[in-house]
N, C-alpha and C. Protein backbone atom coordinates (compact mmCIF):
# COMPACT_ATOMS: atom_id res chain seq x y z
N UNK A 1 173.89 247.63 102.34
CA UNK A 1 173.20 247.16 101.15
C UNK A 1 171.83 247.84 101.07
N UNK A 2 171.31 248.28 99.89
CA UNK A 2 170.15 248.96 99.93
C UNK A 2 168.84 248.43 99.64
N UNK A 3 167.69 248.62 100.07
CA UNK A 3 166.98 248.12 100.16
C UNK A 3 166.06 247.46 98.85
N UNK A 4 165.96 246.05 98.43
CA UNK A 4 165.35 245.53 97.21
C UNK A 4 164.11 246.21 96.79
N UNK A 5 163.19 246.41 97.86
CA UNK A 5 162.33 247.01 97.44
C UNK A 5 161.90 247.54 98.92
N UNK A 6 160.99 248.77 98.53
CA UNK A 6 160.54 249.80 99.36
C UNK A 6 159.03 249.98 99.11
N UNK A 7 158.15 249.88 100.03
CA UNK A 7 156.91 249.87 99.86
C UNK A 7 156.30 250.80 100.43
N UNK A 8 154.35 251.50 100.30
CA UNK A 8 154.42 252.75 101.04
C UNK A 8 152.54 252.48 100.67
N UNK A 9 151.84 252.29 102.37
CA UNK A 9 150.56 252.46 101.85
C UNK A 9 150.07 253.82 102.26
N UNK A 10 149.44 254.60 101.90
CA UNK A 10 148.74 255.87 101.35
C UNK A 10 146.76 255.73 101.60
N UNK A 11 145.99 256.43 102.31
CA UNK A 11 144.87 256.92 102.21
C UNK A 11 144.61 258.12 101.87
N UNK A 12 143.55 258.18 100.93
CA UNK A 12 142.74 259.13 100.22
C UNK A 12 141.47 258.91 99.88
N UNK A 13 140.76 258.78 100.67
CA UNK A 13 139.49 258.92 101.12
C UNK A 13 139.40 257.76 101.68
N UNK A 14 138.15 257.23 100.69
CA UNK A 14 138.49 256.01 100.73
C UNK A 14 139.04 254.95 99.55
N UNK A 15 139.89 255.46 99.10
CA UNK A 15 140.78 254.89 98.68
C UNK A 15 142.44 254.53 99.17
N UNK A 16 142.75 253.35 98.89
CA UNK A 16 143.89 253.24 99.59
C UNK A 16 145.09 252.63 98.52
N UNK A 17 146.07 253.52 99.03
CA UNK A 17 146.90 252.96 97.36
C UNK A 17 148.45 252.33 97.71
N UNK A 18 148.84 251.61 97.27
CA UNK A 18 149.98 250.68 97.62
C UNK A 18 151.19 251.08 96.56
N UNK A 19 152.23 252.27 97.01
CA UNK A 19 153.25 252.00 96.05
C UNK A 19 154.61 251.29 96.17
N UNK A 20 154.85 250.59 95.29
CA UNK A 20 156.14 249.59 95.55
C UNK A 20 157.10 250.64 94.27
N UNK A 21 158.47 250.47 95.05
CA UNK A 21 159.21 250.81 94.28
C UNK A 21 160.79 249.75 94.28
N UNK A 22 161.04 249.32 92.71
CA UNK A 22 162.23 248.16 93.40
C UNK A 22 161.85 247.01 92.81
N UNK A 23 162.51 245.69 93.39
CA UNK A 23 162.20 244.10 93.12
C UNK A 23 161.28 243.66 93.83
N UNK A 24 160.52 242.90 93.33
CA UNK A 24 159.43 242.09 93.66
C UNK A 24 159.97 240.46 93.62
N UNK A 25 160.23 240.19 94.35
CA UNK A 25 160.89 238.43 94.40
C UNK A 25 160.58 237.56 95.05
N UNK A 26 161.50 236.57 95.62
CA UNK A 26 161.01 236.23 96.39
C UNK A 26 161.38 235.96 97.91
N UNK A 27 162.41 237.33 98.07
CA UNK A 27 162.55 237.39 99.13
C UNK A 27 161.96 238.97 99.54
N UNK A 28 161.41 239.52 98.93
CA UNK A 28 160.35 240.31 98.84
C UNK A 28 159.26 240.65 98.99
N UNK A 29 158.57 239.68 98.07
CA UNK A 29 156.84 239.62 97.91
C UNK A 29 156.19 239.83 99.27
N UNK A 30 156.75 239.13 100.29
CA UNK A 30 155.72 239.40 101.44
C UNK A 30 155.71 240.68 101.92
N UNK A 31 156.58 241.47 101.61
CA UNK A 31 156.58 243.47 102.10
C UNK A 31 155.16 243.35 101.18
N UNK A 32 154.94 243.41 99.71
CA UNK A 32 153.95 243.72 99.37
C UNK A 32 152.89 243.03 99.46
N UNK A 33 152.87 241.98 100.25
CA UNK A 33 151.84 240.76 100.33
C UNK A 33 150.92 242.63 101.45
N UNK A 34 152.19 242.19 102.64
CA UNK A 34 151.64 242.76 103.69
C UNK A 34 151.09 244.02 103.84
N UNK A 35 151.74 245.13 102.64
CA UNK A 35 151.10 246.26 102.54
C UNK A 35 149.89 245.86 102.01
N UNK A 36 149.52 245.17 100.72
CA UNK A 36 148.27 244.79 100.18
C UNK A 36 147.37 244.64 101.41
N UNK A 37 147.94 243.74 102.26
CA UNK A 37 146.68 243.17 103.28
C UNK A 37 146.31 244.07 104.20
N UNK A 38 147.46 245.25 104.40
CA UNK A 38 146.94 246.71 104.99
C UNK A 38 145.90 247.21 104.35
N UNK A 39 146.35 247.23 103.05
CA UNK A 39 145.20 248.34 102.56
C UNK A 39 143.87 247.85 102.40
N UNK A 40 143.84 246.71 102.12
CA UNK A 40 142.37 246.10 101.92
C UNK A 40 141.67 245.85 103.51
N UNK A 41 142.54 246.13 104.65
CA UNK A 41 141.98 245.69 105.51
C UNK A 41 141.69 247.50 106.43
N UNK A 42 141.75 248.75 105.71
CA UNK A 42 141.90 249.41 105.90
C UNK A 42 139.97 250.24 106.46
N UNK A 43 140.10 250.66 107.38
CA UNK A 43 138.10 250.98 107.47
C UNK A 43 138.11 251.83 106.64
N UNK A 44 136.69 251.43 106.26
CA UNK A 44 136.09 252.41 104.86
C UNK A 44 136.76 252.24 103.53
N UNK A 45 137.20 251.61 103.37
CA UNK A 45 138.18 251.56 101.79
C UNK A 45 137.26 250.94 100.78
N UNK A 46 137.10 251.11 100.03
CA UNK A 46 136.00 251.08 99.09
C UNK A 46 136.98 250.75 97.41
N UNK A 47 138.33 251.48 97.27
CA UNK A 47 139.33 250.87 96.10
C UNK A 47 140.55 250.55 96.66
N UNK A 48 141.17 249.96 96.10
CA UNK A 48 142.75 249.69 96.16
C UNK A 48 143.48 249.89 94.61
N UNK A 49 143.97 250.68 95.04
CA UNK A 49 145.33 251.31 93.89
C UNK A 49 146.75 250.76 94.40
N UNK A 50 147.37 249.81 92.92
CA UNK A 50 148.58 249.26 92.85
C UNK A 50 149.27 249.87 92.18
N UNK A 51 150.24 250.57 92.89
CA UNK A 51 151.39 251.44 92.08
C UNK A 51 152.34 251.24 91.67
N UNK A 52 152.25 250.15 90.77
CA UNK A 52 154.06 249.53 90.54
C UNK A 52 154.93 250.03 89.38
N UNK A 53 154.50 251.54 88.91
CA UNK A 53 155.27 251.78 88.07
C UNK A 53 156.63 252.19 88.47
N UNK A 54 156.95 252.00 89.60
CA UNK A 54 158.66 252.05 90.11
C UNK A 54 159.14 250.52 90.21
N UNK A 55 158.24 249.58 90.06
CA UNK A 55 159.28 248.44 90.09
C UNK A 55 159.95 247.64 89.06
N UNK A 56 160.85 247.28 88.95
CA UNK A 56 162.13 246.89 87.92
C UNK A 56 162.35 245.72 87.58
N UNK A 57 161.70 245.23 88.38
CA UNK A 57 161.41 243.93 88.46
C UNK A 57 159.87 242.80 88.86
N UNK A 58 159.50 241.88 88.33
CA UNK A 58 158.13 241.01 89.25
C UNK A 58 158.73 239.75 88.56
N UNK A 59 159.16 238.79 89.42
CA UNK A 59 158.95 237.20 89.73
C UNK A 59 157.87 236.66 89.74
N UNK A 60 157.71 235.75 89.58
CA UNK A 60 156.74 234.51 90.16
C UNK A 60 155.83 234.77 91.17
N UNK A 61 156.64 234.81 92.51
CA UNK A 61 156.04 234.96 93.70
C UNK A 61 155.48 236.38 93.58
N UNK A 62 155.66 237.57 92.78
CA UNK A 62 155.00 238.78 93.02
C UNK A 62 153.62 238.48 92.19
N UNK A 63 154.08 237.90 91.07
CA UNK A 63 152.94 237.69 90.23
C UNK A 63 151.70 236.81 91.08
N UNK A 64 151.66 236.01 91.89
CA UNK A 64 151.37 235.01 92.63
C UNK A 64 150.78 236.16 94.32
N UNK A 65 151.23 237.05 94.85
CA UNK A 65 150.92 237.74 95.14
C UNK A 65 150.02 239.23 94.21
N UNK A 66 149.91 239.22 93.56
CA UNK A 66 149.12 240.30 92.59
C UNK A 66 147.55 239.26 92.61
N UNK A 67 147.74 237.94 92.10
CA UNK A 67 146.50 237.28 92.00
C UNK A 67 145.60 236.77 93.01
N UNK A 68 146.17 236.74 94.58
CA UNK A 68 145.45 236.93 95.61
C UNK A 68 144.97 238.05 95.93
N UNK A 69 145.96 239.51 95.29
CA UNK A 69 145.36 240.72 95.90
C UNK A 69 144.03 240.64 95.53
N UNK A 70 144.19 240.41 93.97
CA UNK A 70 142.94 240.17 92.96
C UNK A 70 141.71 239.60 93.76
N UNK A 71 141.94 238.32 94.20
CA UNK A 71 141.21 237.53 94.74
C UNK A 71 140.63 238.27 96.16
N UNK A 72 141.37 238.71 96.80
CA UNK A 72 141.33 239.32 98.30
C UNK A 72 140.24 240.63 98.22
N UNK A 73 140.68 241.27 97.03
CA UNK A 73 139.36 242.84 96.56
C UNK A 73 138.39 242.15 96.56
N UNK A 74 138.27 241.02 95.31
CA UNK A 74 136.95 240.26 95.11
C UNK A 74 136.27 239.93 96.50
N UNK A 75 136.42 239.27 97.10
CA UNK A 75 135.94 239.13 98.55
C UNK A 75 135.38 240.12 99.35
N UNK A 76 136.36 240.87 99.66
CA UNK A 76 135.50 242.22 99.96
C UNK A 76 134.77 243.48 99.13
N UNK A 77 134.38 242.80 98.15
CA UNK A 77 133.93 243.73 97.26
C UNK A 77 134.56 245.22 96.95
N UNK A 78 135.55 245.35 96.47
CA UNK A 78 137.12 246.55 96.37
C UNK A 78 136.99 246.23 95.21
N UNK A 79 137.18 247.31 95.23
CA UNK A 79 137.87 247.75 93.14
C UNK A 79 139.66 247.81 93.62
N UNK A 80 139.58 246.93 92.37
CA UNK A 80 141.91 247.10 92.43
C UNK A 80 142.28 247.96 91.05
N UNK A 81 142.63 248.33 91.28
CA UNK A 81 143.26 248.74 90.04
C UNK A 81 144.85 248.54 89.99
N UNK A 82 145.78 248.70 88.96
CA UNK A 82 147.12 247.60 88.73
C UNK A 82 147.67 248.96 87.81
N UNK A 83 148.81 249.64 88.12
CA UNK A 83 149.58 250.22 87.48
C UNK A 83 150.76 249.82 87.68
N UNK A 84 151.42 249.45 86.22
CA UNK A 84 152.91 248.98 86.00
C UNK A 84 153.66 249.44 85.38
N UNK A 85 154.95 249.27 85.72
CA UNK A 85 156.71 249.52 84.76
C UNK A 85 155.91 249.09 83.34
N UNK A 86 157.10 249.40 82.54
CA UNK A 86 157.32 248.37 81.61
C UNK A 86 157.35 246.79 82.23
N UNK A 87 158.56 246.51 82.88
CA UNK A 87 158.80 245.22 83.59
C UNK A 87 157.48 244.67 83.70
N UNK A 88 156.64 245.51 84.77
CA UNK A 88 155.55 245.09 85.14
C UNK A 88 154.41 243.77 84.14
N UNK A 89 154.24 244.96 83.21
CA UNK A 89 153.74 244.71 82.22
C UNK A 89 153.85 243.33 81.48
N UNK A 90 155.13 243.21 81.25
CA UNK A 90 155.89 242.32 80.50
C UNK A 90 155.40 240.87 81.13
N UNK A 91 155.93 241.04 82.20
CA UNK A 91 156.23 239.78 82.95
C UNK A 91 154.32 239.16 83.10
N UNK A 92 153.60 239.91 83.13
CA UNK A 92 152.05 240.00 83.28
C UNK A 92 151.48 239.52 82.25
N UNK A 93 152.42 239.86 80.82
CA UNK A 93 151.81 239.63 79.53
C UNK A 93 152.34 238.16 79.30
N UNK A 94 153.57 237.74 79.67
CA UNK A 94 154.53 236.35 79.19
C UNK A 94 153.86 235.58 79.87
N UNK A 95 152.99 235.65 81.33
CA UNK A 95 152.83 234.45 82.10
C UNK A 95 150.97 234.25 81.60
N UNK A 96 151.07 234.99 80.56
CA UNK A 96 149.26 235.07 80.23
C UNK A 96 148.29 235.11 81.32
N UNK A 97 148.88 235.90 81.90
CA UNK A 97 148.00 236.24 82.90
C UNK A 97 147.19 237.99 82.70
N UNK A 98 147.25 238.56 81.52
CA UNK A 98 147.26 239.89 81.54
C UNK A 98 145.32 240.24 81.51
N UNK A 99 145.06 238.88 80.96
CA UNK A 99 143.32 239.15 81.00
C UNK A 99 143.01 239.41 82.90
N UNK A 100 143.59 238.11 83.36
CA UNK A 100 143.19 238.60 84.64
C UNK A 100 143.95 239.84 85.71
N UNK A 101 144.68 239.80 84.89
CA UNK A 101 145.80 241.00 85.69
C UNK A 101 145.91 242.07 85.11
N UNK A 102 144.89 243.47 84.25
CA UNK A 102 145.24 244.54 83.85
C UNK A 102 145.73 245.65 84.00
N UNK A 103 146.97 245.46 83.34
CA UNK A 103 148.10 246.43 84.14
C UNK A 103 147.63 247.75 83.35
N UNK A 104 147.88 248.98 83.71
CA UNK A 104 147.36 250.18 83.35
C UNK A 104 148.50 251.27 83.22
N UNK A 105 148.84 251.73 82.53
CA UNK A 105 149.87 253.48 82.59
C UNK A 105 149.68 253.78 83.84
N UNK A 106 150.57 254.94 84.05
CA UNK A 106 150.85 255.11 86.00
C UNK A 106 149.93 255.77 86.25
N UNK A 107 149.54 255.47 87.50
CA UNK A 107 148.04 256.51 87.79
C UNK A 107 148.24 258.13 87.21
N UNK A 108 146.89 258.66 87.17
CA UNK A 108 147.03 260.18 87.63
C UNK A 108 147.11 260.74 88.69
């Protein structure tokens, strides 16, 4: 069976970027809980980049994980930035959460 989702954290400078590719669920979310908590816990990281324009899916629990990442930058003073699918997007916009959650076109 192949894998729901596949995750991958990345440094570049100091920036550190999290790409998920796949479902976000909730037998999931914690792969990306845990990469998130890599990257923010990463020395010298100064942004965090969310790369979810490969995922096909976000639940509840991902959405619910996106708003701690939120919360987790805030704390350590990190810039997040949020790139999404379509899906992404969607699911971000229906749960009115999109003021606090701005999803963005896929990075450059």
């Amino acid at each position: 069976m192949p894998d729901l989702l596949n995750v991958h954290v990345g440094l570049d400078g100091r920036t550190a970027r999290v790409t998920a590719r796949g479902e976000v669920d909730l037998s999931t979310a914690g792969m990306l809980k845990s990469a998130i908590d890599d990257a923010c816990g990463a020395h010298g990281v100064t942004a965090v980049v969310l790369d979810l324009t490969g995922v096909s899916f976000l639940g509840g629990t991902g959405l619910a994980v996106l708003l701690k990442a939120k919360q987790k930058c805030a704390t350590r003073d990190l810039t997040l930035a949020l790139h999404g699918s379509k899906p992404v997007q969607r699911t971000v916009e229906i749960s009115g959460l999109a003021d606090d959650l701005p999803v963005q076109p896929a990075p450059p």
